[in-house]
N, C-alpha and C. Protein backbone atom coordinates (compact mmCIF):
# COMPACT_ATOMS: atom_id res chain seq x y z
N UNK A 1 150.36 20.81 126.99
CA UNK A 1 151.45 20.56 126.06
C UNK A 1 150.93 20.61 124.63
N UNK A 2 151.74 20.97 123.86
CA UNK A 2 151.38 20.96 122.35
C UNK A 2 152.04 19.95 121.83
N UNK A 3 151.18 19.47 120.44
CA UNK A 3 151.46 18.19 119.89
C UNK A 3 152.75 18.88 118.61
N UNK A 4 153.78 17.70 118.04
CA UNK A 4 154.69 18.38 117.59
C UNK A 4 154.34 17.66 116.19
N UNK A 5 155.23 17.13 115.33
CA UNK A 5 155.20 16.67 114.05
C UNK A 5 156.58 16.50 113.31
N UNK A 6 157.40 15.13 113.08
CA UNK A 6 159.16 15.22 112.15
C UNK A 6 157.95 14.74 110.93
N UNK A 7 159.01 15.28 110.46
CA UNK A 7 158.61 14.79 108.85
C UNK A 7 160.09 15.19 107.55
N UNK A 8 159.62 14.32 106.77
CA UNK A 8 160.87 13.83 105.82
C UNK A 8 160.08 14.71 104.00
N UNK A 9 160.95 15.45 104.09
CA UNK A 9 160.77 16.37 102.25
C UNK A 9 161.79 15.94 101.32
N UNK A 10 161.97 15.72 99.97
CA UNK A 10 162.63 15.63 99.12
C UNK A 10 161.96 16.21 97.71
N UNK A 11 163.05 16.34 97.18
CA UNK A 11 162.55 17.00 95.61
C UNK A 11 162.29 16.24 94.38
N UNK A 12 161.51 16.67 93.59
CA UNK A 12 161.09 16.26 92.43
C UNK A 12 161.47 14.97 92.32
N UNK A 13 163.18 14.70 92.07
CA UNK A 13 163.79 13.92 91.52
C UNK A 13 164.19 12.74 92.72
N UNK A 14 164.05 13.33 93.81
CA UNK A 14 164.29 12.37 94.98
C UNK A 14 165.80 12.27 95.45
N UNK A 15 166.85 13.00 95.22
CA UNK A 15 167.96 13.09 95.38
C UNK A 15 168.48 13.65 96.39
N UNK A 16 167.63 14.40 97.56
CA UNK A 16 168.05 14.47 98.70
C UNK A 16 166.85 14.16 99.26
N UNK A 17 167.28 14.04 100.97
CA UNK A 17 166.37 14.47 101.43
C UNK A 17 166.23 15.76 103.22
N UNK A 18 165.32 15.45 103.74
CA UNK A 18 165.77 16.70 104.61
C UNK A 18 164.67 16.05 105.72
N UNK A 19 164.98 16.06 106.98
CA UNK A 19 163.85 15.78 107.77
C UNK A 19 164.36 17.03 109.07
N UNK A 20 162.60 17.35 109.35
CA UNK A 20 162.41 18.73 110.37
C UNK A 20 161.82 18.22 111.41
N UNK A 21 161.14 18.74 112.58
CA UNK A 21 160.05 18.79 113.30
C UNK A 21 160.15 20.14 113.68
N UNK A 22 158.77 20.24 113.54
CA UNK A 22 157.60 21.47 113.82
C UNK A 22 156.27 21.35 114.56
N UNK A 23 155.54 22.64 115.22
CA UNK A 23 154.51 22.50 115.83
C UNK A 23 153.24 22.56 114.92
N UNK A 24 153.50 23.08 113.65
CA UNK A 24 152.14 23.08 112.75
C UNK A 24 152.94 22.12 111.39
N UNK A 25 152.51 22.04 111.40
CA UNK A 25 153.03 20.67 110.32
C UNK A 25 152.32 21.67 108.65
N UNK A 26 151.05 21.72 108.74
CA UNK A 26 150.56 22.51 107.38
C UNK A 26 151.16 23.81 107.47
N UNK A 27 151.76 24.64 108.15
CA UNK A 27 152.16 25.81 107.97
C UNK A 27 153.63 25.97 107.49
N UNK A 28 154.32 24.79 108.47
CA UNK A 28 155.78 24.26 107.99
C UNK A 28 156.12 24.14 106.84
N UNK A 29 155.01 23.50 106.09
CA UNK A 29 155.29 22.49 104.47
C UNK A 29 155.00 23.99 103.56
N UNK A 30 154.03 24.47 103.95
CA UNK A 30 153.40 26.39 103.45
C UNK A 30 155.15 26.69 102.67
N UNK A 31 155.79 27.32 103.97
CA UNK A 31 157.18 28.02 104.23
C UNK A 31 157.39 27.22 103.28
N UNK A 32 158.07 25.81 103.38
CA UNK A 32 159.15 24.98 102.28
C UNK A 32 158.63 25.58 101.29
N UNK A 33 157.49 25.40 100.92
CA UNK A 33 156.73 25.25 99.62
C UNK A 33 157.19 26.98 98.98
N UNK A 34 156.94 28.01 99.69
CA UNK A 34 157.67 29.44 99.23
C UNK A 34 158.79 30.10 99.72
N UNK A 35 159.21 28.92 99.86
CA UNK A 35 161.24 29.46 99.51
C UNK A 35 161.69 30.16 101.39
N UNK A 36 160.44 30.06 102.54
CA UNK A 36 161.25 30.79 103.55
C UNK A 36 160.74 29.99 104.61
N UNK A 37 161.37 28.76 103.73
CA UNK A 37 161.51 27.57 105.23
C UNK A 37 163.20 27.60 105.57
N UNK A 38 163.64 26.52 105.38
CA UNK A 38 165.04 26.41 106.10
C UNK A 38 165.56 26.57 104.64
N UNK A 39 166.96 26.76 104.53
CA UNK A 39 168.37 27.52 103.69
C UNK A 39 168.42 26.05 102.71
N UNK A 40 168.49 24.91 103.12
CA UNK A 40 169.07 23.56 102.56
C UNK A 40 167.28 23.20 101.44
N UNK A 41 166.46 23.51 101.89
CA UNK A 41 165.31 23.27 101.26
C UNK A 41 164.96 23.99 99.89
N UNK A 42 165.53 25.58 100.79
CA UNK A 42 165.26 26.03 99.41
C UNK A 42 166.17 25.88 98.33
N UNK A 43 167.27 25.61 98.44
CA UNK A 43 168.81 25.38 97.60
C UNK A 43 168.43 24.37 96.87
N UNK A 44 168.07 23.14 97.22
CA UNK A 44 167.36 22.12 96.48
C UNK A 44 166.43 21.51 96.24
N UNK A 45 165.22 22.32 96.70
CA UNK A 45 163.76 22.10 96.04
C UNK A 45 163.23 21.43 96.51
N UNK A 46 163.44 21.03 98.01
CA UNK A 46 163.19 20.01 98.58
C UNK A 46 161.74 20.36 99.25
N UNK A 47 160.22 20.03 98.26
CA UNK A 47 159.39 20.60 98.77
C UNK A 47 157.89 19.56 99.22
N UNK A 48 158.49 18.41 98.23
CA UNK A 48 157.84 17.30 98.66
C UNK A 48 157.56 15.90 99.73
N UNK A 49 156.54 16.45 100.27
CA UNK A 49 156.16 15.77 101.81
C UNK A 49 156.39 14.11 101.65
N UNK A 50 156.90 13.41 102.10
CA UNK A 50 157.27 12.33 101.83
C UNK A 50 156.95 11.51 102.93
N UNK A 51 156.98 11.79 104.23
CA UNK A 51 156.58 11.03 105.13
C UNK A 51 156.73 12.34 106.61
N UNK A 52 155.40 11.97 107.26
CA UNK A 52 155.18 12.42 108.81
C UNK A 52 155.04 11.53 109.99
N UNK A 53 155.08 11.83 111.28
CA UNK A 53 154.70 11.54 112.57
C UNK A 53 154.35 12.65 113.14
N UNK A 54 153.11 12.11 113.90
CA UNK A 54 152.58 12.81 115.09
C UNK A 54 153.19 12.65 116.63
N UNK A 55 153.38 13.65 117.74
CA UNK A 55 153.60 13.26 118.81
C UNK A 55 152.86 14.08 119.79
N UNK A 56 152.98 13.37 120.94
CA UNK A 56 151.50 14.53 121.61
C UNK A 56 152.75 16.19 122.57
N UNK A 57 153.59 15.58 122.34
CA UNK A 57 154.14 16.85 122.33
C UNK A 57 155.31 16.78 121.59
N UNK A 58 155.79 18.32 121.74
CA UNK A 58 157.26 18.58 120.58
C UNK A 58 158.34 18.18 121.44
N UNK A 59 158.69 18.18 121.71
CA UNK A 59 159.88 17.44 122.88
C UNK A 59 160.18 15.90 122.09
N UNK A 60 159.08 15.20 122.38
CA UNK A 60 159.21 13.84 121.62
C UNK A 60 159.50 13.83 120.02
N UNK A 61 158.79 14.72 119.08
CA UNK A 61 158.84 14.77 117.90
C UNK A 61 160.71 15.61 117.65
N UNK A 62 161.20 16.38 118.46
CA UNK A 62 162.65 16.89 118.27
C UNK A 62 163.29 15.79 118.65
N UNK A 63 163.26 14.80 119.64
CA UNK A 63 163.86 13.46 119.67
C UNK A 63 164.03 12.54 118.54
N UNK A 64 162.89 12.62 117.80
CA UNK A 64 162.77 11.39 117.01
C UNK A 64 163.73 12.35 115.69
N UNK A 65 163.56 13.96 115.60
CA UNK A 65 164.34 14.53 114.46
C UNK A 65 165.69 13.99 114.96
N UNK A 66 166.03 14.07 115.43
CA UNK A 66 167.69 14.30 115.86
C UNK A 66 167.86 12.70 115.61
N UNK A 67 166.98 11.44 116.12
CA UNK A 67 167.06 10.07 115.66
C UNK A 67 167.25 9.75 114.29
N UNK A 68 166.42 10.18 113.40
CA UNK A 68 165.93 10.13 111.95
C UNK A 68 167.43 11.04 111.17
N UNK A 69 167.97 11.83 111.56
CA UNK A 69 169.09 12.64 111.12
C UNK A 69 169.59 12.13 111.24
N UNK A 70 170.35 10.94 112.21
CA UNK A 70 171.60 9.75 112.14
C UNK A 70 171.31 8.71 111.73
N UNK A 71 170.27 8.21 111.13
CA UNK A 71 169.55 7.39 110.38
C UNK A 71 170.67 7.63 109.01
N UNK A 72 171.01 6.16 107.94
CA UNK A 72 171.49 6.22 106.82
C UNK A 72 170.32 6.71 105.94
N UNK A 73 170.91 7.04 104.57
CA UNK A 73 169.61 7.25 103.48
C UNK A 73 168.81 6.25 103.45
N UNK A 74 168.99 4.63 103.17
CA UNK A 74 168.65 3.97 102.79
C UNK A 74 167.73 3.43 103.84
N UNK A 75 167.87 3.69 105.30
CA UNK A 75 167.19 3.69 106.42
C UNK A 75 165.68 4.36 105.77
N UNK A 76 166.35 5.98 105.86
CA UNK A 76 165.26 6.75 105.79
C UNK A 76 163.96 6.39 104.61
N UNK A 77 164.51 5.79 103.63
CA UNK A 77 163.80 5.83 102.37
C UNK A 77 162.68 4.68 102.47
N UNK A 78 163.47 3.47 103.03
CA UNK A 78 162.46 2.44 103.96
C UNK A 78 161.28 2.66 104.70
């Protein structure tokens, strides 16, 4: 099994934010970082790594995305 990775990006100003999971976590943040990660990231600059988890596989880490996405802001920012 491969290990997965959610993690939480926001921009400069901190006004959104966006949480993913992926299998390479440094290659993921790469993409954000030059505009050909996901559509919502690049629209608002959302390029700063703000918080990760590790899981020993991706199965668990797409669980915890889909958890963390019904999470309020004020949850997430905690």
């Amino acid at each position: 099994m491969s290990n997965g990775f959610v993690y939480i990006l926001t921009n400069k100003n901190r006004t959104v934010l966006y949480v993913g999971a992926t299998k390479d976590l440094k290659q993921r943040i790469e993409q954000h970082g030059n505009g050909k990660g996901a559509v919502f990231t690049k629209n608002y600059n959302a390029t700063i790594l703000i918080y990760f988890e590790e899981f020993d596989c991706y199965s668990e880490a797409f669980k915890r995305e889909k958890q963390l996405k019904n999470w309020h802001r004020n949850w997430k920012l905690n």
